[in-house]
Every structure is written in C-alpha cells, then in structure tokens.
C-alpha atoms as a PDB file:
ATOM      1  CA  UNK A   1     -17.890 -13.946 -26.061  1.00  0.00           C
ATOM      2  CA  UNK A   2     -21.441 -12.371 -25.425  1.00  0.00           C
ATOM      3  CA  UNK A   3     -24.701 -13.801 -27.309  1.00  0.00           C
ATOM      4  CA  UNK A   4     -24.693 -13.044 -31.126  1.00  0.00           C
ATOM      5  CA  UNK A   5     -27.661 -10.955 -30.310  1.00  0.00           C
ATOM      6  CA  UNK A   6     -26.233  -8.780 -27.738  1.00  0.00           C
ATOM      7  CA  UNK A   7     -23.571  -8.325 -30.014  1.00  0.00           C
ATOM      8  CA  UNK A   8     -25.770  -6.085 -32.463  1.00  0.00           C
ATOM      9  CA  UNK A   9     -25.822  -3.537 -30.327  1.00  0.00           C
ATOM     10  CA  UNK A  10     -22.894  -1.405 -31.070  1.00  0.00           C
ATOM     11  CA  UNK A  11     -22.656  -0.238 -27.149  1.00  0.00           C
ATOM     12  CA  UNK A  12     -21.950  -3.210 -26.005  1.00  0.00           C
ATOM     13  CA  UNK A  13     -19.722  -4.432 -29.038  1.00  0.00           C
ATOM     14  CA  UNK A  14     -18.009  -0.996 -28.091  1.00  0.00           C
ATOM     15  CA  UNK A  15     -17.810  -2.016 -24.500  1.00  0.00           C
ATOM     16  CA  UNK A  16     -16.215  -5.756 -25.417  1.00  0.00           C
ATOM     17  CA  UNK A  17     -13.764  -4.352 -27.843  1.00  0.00           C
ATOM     18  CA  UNK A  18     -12.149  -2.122 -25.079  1.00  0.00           C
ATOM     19  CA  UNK A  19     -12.316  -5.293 -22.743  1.00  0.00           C
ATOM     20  CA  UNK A  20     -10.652  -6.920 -24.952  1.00  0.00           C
ATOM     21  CA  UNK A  21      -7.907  -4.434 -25.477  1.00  0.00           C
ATOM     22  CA  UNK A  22      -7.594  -3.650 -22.046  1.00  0.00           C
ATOM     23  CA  UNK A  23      -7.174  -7.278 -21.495  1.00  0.00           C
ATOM     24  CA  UNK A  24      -4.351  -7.455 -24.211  1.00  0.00           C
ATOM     25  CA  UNK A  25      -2.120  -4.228 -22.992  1.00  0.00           C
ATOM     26  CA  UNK A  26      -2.531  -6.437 -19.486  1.00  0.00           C
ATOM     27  CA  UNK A  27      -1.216  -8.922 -20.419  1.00  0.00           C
ATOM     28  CA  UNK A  28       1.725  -6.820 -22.710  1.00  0.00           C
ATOM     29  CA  UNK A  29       2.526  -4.801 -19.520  1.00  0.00           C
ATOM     30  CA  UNK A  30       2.674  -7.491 -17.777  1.00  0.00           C
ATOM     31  CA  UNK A  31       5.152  -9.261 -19.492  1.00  0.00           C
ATOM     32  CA  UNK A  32       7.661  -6.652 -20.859  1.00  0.00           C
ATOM     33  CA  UNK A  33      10.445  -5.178 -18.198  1.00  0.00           C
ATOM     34  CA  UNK A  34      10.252  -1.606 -17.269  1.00  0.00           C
ATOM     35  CA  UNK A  35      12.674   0.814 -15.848  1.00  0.00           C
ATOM     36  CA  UNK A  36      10.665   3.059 -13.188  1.00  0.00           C
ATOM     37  CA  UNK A  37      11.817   6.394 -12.264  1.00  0.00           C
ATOM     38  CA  UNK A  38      10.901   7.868  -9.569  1.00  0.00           C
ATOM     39  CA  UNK A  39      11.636  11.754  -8.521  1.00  0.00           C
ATOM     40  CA  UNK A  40      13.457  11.755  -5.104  1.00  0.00           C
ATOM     41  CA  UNK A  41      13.837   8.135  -5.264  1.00  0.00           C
ATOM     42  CA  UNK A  42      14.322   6.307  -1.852  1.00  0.00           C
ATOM     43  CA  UNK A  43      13.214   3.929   0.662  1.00  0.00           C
ATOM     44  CA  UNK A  44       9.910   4.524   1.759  1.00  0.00           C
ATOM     45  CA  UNK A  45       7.894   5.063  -1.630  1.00  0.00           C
ATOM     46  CA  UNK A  46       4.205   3.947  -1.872  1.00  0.00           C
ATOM     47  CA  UNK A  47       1.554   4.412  -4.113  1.00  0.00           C
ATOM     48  CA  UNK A  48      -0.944   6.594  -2.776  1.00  0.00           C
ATOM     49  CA  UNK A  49      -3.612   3.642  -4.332  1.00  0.00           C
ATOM     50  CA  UNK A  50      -2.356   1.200  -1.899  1.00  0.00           C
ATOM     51  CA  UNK A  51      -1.308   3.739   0.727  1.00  0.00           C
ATOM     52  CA  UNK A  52      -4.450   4.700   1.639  1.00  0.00           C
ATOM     53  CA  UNK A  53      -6.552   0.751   1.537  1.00  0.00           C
ATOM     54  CA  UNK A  54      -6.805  -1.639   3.607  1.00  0.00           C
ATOM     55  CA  UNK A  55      -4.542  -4.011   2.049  1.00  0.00           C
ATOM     56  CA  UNK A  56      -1.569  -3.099   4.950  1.00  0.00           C
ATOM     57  CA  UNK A  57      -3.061  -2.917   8.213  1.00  0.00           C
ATOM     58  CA  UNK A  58      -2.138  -2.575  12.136  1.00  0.00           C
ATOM     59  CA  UNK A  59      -3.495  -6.261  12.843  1.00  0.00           C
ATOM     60  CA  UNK A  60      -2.847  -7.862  15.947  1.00  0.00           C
ATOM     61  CA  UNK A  61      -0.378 -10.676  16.056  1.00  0.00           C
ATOM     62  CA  UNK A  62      -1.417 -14.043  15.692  1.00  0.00           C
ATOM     63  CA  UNK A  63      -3.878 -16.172  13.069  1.00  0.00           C
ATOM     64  CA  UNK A  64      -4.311 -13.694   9.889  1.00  0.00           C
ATOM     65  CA  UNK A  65      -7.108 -13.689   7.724  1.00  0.00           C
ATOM     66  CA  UNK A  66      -7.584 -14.679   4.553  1.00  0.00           C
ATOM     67  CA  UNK A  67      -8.953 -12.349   2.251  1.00  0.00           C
ATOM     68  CA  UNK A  68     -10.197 -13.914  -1.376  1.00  0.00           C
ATOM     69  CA  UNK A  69     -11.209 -11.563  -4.236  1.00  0.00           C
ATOM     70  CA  UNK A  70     -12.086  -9.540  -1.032  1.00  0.00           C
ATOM     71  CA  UNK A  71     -13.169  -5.663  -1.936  1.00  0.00           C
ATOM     72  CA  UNK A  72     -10.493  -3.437   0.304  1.00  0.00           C
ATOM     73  CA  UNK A  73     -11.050  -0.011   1.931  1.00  0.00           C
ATOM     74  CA  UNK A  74     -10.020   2.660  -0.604  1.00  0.00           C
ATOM     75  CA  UNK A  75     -11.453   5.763  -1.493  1.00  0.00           C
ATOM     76  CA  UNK A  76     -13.972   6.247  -4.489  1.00  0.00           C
ATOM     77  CA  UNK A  77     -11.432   6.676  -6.727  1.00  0.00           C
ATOM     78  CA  UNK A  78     -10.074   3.387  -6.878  1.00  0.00           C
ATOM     79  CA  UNK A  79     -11.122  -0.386  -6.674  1.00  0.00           C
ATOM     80  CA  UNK A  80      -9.004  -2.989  -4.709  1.00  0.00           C
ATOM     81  CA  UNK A  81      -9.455  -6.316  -4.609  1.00  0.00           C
ATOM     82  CA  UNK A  82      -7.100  -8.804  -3.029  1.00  0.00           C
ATOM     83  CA  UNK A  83      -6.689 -12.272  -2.248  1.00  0.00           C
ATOM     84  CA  UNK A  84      -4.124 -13.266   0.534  1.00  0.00           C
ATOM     85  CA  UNK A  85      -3.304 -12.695   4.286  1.00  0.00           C
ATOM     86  CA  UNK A  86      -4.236  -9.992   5.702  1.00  0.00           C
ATOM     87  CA  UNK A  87      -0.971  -7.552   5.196  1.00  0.00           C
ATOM     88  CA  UNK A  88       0.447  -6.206   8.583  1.00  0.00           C
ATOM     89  CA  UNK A  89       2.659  -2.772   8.710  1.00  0.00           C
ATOM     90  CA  UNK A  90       5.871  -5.002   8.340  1.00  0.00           C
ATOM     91  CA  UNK A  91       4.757  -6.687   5.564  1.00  0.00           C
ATOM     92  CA  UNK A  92       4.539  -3.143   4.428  1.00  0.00           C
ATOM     93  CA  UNK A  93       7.828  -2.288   4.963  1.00  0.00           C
ATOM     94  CA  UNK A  94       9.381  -5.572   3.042  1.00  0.00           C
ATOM     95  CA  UNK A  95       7.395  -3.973  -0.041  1.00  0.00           C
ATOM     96  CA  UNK A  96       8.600  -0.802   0.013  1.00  0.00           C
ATOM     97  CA  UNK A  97      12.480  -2.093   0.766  1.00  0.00           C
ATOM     98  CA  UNK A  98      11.657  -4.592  -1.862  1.00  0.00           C
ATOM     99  CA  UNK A  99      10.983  -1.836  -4.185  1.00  0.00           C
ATOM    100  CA  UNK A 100      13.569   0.255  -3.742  1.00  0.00           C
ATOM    101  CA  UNK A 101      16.794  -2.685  -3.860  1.00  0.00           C
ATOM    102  CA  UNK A 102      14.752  -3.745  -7.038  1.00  0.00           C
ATOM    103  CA  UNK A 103      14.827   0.206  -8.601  1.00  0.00           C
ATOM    104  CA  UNK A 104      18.327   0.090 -10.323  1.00  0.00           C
ATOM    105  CA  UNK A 105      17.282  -2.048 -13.232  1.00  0.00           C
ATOM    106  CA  UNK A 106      14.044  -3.053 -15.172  1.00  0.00           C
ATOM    107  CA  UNK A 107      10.917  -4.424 -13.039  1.00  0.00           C
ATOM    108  CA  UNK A 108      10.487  -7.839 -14.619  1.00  0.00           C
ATOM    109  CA  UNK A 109      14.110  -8.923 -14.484  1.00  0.00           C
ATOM    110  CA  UNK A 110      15.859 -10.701 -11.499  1.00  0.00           C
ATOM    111  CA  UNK A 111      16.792  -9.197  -8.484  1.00  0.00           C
ATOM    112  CA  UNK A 112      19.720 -10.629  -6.421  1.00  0.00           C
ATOM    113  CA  UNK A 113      17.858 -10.386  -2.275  1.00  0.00           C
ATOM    114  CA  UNK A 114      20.973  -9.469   0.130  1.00  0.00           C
ATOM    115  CA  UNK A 115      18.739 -10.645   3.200  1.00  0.00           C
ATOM    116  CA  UNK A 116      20.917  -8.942   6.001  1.00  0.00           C
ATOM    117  CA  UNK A 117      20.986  -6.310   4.281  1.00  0.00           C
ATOM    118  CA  UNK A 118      17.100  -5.869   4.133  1.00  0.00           C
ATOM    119  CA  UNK A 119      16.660  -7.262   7.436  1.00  0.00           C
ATOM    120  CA  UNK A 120      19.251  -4.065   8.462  1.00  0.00           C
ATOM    121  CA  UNK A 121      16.843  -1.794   6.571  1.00  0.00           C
ATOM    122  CA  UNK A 122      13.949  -3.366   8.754  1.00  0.00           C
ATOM    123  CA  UNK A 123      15.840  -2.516  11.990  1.00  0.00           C
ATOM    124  CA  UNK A 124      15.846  -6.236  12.622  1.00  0.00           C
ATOM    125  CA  UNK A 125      17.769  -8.849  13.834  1.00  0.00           C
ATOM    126  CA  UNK A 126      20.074 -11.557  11.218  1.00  0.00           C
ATOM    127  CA  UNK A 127      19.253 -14.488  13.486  1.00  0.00           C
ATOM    128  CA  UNK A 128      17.960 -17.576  12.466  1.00  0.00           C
ATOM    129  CA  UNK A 129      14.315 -16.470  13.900  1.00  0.00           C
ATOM    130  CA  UNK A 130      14.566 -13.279  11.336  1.00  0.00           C
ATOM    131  CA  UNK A 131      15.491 -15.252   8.308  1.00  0.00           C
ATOM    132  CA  UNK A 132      13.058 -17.310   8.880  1.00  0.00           C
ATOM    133  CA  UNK A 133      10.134 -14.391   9.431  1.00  0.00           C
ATOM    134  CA  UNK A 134      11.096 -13.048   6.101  1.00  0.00           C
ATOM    135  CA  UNK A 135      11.014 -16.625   3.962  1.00  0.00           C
ATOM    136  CA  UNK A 136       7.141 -16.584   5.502  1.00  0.00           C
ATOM    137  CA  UNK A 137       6.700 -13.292   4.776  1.00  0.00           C
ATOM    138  CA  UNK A 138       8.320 -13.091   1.356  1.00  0.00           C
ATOM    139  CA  UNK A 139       6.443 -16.526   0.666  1.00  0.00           C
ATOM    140  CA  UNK A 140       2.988 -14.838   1.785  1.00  0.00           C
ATOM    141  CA  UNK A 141       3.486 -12.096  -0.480  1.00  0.00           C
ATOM    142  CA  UNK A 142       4.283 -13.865  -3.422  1.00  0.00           C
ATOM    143  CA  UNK A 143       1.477 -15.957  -3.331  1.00  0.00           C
ATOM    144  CA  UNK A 144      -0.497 -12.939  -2.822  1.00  0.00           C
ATOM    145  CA  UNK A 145      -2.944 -11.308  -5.924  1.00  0.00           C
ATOM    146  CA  UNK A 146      -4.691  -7.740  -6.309  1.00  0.00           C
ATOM    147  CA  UNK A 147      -6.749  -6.550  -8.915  1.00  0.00           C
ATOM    148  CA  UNK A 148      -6.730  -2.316  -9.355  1.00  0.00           C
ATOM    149  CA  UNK A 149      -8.633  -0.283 -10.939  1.00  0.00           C
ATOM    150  CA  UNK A 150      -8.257   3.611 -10.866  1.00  0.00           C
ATOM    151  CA  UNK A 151     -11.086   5.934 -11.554  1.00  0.00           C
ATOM    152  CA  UNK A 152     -11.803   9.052 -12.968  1.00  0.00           C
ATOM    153  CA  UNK A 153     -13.710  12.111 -11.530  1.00  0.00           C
ATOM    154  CA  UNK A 154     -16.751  11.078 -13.968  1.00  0.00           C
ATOM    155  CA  UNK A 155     -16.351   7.045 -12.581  1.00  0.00           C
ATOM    156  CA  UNK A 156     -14.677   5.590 -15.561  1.00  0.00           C
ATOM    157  CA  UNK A 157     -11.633   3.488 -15.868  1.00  0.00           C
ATOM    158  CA  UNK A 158      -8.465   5.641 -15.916  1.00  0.00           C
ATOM    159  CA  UNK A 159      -6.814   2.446 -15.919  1.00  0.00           C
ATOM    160  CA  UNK A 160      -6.556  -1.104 -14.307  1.00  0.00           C
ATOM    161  CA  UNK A 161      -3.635  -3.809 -13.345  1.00  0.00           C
ATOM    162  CA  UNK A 162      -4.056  -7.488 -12.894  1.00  0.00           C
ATOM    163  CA  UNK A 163      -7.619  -7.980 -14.637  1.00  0.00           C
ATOM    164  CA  UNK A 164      -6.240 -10.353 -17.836  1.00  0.00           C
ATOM    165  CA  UNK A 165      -2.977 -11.563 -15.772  1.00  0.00           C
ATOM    166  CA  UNK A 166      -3.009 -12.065 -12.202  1.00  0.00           C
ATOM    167  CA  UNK A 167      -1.208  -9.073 -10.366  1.00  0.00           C
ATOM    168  CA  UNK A 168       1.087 -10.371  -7.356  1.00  0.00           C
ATOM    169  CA  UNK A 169       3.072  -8.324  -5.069  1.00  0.00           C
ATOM    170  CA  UNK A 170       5.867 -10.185  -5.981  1.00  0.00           C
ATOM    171  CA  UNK A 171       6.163 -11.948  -9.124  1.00  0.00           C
ATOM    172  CA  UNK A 172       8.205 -14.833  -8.328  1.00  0.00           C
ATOM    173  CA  UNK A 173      11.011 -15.734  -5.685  1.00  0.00           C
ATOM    174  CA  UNK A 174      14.012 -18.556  -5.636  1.00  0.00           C
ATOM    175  CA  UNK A 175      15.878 -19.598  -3.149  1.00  0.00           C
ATOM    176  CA  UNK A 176      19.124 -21.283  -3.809  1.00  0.00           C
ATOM    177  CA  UNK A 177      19.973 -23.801  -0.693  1.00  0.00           C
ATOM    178  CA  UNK A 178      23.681 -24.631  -1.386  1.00  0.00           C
ATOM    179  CA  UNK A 179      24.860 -20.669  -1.841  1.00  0.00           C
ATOM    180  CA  UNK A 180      21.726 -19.938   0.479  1.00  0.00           C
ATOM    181  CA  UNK A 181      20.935 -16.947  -2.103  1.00  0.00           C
ATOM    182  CA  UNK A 182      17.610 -15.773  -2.411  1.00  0.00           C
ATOM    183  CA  UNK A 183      16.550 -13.409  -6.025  1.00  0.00           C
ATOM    184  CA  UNK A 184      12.930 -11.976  -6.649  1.00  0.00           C
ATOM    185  CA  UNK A 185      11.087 -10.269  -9.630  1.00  0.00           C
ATOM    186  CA  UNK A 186       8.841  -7.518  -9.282  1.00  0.00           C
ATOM    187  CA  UNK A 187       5.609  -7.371 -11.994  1.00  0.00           C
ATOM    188  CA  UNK A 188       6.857  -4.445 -14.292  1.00  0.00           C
ATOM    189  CA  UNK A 189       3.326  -3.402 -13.849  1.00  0.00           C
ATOM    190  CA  UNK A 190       4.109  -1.346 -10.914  1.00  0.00           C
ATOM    191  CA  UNK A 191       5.628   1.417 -12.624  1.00  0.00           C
ATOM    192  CA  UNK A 192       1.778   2.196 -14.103  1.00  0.00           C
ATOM    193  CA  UNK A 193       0.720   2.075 -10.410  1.00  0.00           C
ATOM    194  CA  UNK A 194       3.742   4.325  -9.180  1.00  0.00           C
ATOM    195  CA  UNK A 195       2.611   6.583 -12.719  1.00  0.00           C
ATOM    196  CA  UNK A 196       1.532  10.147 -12.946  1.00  0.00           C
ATOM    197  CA  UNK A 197       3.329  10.961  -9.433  1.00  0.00           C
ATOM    198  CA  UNK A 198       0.522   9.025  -7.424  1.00  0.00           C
ATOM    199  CA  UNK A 199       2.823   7.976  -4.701  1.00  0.00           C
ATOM    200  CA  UNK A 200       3.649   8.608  -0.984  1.00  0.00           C
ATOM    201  CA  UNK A 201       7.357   9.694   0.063  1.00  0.00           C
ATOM    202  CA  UNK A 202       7.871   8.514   3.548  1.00  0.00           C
ATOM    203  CA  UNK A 203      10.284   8.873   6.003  1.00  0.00           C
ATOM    204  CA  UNK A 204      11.976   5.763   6.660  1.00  0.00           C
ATOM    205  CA  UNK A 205      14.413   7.019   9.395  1.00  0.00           C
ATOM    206  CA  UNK A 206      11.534   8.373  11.538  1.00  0.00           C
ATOM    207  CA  UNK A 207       9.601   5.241  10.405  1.00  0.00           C
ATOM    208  CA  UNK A 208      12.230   3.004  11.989  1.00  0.00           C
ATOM    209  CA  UNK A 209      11.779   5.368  15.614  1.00  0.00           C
ATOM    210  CA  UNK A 210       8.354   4.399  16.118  1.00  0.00           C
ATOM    211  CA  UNK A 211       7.689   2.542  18.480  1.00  0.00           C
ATOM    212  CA  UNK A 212       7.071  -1.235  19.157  1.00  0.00           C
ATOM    213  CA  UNK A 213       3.020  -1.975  18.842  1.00  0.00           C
ATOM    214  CA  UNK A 214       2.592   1.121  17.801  1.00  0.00           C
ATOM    215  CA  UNK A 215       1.723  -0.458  13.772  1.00  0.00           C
ATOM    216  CA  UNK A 216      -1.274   2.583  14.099  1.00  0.00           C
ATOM    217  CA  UNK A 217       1.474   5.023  13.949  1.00  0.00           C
ATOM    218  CA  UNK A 218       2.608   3.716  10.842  1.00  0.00           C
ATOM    219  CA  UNK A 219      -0.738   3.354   9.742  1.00  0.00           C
ATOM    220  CA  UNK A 220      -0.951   7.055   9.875  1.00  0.00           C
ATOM    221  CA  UNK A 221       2.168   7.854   8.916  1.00  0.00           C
ATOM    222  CA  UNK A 222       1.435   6.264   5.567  1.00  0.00           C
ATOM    223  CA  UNK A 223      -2.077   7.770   4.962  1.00  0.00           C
ATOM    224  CA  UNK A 224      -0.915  11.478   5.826  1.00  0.00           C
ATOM    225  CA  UNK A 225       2.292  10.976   3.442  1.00  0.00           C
ATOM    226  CA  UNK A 226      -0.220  10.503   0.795  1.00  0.00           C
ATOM    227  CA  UNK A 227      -1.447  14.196   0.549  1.00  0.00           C
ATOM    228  CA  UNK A 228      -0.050  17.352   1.277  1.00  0.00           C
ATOM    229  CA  UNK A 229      -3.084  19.299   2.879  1.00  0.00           C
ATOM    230  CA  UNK A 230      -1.210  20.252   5.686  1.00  0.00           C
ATOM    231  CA  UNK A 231      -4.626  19.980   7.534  1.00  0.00           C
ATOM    232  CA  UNK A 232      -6.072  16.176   7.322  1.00  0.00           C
ATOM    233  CA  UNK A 233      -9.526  14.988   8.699  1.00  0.00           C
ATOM    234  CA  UNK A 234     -10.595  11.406   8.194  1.00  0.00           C
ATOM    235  CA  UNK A 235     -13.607   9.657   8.983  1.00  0.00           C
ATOM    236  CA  UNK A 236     -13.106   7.759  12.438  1.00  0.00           C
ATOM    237  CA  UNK A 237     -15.649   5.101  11.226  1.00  0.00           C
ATOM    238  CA  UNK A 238     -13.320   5.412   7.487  1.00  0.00           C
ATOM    239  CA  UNK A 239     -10.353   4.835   9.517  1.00  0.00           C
ATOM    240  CA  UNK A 240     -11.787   1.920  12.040  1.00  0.00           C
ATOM    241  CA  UNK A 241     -12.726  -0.224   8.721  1.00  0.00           C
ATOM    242  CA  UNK A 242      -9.648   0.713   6.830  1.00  0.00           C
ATOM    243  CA  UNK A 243      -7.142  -0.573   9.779  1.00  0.00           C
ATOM    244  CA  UNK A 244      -9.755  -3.665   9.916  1.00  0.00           C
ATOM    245  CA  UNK A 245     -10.069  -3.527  13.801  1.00  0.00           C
ATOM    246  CA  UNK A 246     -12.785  -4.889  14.780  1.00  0.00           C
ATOM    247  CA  UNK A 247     -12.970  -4.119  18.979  1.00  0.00           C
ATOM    248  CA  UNK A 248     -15.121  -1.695  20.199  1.00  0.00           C
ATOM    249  CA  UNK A 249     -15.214   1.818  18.956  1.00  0.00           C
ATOM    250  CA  UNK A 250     -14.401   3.435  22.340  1.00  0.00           C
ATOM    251  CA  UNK A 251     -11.127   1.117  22.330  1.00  0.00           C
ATOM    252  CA  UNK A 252     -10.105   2.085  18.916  1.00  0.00           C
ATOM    253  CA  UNK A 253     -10.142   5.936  20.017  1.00  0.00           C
ATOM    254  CA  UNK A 254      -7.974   4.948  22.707  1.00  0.00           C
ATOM    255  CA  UNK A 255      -5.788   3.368  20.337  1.00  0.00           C
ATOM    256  CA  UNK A 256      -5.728   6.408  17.649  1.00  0.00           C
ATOM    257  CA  UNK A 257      -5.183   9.263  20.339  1.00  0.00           C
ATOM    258  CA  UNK A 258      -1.775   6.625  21.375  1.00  0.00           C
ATOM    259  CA  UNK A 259      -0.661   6.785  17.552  1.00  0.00           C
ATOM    260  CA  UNK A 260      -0.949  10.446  17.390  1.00  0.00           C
ATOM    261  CA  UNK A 261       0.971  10.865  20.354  1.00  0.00           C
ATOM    262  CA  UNK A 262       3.674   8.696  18.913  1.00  0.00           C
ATOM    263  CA  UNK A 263       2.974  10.710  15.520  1.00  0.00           C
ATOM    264  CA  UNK A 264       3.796  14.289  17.606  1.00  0.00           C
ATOM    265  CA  UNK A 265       6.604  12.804  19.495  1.00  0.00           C
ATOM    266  CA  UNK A 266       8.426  12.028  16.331  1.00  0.00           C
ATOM    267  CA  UNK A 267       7.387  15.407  14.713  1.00  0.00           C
ATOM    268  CA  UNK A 268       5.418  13.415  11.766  1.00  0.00           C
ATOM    269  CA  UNK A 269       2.683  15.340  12.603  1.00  0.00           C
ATOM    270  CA  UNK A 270       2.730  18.977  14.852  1.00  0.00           C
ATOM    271  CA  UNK A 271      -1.120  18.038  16.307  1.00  0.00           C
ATOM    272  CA  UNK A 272      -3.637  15.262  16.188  1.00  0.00           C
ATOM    273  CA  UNK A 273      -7.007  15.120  17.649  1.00  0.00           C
ATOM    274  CA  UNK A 274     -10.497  13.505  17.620  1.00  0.00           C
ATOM    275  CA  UNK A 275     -13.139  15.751  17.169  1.00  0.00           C
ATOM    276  CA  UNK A 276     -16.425  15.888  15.319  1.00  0.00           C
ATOM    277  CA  UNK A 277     -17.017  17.352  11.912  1.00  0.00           C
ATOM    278  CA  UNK A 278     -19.451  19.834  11.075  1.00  0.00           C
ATOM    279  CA  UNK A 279     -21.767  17.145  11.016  1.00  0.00           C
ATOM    280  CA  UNK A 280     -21.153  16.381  14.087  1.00  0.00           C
ATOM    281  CA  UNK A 281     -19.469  12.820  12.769  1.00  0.00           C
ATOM    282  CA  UNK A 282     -16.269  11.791  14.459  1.00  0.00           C
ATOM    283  CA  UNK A 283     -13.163  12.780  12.674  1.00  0.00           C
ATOM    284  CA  UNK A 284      -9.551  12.824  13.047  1.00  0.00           C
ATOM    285  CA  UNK A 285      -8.305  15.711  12.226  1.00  0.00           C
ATOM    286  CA  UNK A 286      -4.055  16.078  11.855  1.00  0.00           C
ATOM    287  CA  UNK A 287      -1.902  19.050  11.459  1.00  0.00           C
ATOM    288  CA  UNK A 288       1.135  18.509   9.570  1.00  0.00           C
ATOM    289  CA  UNK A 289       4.143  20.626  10.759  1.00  0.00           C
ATOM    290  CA  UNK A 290       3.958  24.381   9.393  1.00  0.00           C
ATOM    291  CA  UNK A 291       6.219  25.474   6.967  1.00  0.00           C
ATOM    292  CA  UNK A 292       6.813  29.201   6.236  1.00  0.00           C
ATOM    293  CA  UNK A 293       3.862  29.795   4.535  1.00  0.00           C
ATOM    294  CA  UNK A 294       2.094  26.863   5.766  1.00  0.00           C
ATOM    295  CA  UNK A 295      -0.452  25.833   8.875  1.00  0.00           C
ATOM    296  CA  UNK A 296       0.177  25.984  12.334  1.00  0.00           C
ATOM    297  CA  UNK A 297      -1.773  23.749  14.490  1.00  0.00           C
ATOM    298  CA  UNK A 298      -4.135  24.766  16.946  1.00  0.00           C
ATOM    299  CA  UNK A 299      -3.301  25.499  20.169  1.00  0.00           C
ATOM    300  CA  UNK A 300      -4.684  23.798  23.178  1.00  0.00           C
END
C-alpha cells in the first residue's frame, strides 16, 4: 500500500487501482484452464513476443548462464524479463513440441508426455543419453520464470503475464518411476501470449534439415517467421546482443553469412546478405522467397 498521503492524489490512487486489478485478472488467468485455438495449428508455433528475444539463443555448448530477473533483447514493444538458464535453440524446440501435444485440451490441465514420441519430433535418438537430455531440459524449463509485458504504440501496457503469479514455461511436471510416465501442465496464460494472432508459423520439416551447429540458422529462421515483409533488415549489433554471443564482431559475421547460407540452401530464405544501411550501420538484410506478386531478391 503507498503512504496515506500519496494516496490523495487521485493519479496515483488511479494508477494503484489498475495495479491492483491487473494483479487480480493475473492471478484469475492464471489459474483457470483455457482452450487455445490457433489458425493453421501445428508444430512449430511461437509467439512473435518470445520469437524475436533473447530468451532462446544459439549458445555454445557447455556451462549456461544464469539469467535472474535479467531484462532480455526484445523490441520496444515488449518487456522480457527472465530468470533461468540461458535457453538454447533445442530448448526451443521442446517448447514449441510441448505446445502443440498439449493443444487438444485446456492449458492448465494435465498432459500425458509420450517421450519417444517427442524425442521423434526432435529428430533425436530414444537412448538412455536422450531421455536423460530431456528430464534436464524439461527440469530446466520448469523451474524457469518470465515476466511480459506488451506495449502499445503510445508506451502503455496492452497487457502483461506473470507480474502477480510467477509465469513458468512449464507449470509443473511428474514423473511416475514404476510406469516410467512422465505428464506436464502448461500455464493457461499462454493463450493471452499466443492472442490477437501475434505468433510465428514455422516450418518444422525444414527446421529438422538444418544442419548440426548451425543453432544461428534456427535463430533466423525463427525471427524472419515472425513478419511477413518479404524484405527483412536487422541491426547486426541488434542481432549480436539478441543471440548473446559475445566473440568478436568480425567472428560473428562469419558466423551469420554461414546461417544464411544454410537459410538459402533450405529455401527459408531466397537471399541473405550483410550490408550497411543508409546510415551506413551494418545490417542484415534477407529476402524471403517471391511469391507471385511478391519480392525477388537481388541479384548478384
């Protein structure tokens, strides 16, 4: 509660009432099931929030770090903080299969986890050394907490997830030893970050072709699925800090021009290239393949 003085001016009481409210449908959400429909349903949704932040990034393999209340790349429309490992492309792709097993009944309810069968969906292995990857990695992202807030054009809240009840990727696991069955809930406040069409449709089978330590690739894959300019510059220094690679910035050039290759050879994208903006700023501009009335790409 703020100072009985503070509270006479009827801004601020304004202000805390619609805290407090927003606090209270948090909380509601949070705790009532929802069904989420989603046109052209399939594997490989994402919400373009997410899609485009740091939160999932092409790290390299080994000792993650640990992000707490940490504020994530996004654009200016949105506000991301996270606490957790840093999230690698795979972890990525457990989400979005998580997601989509979990679609045929009400987010907040008990889903029965097939692991071979998500482990197929993964293009991995059903060994011991994959079950045990996805325990960790299912573990990881359970314990794992994001506060989002979306934005209007004029900077106010359009709305916001996990400020009155802790957001986690996944809600809760179990893991039964004797029938060695594993079921998962999902927060039912994803469907209000899936909402008002704000989500990427990707293409899982061409997702599956690229190729190993190419996680940039994906990374790319992901942010270009989340508009459909069929011309797309980004930032290079936007794109160096949302992939959180830290190396040198001649090394990370290197690395983009290998993802676009991967990104043409797979016909993701028709043409990729660094250039500078009118500026004069670095930029990575992709063309997406041309449709009948659409873009070609450049030649040369």
């Amino acid at each position: 509660m703020l100072p009985h003085n503070q509270l006479d001016d009827p801004l601020t009481r304004i202000r805390q009432l619609a805290a407090e409210a927003a606090a209270k449908n948090d909380r509601k959400a949070s705790e009532t099931p929802r069904q989420i429909f989603l046109p052209c349903f399939g594997i490989g949704v994402m919400p373009n929030h997410l899609a485009r932040s740091s939160l999932i990034a092409p790290i390299a393999r080994g000792r993650r770090k640990f992000h707490r209340q940490a504020v994530m790349v996004t654009r200016r429309d949105c506000v991301l903080e996270y606490t957790g490992e840093q999230l690698d492309e795979a972890d990525g792709d457990i989400i979005m299969a998580l997601i989509f097993f979990a679609q045929p009944q009400a987010l907040g309810t008990s889903v029965p986890l097939n692991r071979a069968q998500l482990l197929r969906k993964l293009k991995r292995g059903t060994g011991k050394h994959d079950y045990d990857w996805l325990h960790r990695r299912v573990k990881a992202l359970t314990e794992a907490t994001l506060f989002l807030e979306a934005k209007k054009r004029d900077g106010s809240t359009r709305y916001s997830v996990g400020r009155a009840v802790a957001f986690r990727i996944i809600s809760g696991f179990s893991y039964n030893e004797e029938t060695e069955t594993y079921t998962y809930n999902l927060d039912p406040r994803w469907v209000q970050i899936f909402g008002n069409r704000e989500y990427s449709l990707i293409d899982w089978d061409k997702r599956m072709q690229i190729g190993r330590g190419q996680d940039m690739a994906k990374t790319l894959q992901r942010l270009v699925a989340t508009s459909a300019d069929l011309i797309q510059r980004y930032a290079l220094d936007w794109l160096k800090a949302k992939m959180d690679y830290t190396g040198r910035m001649r090394d990370f050039r290197d690395a983009v021009s290998r993802a676009v290759r991967e990104l043409e050879r797979l016909e993701i994208i028709a043409k990729g290239r660094i250039e500078h903006s009118t500026k004069g700023n670095e930029q990575l501009s992709m063309w997406l393949p041309p449709r009948r009335d659409g873009v070609a790409p450049p030649s040369g």
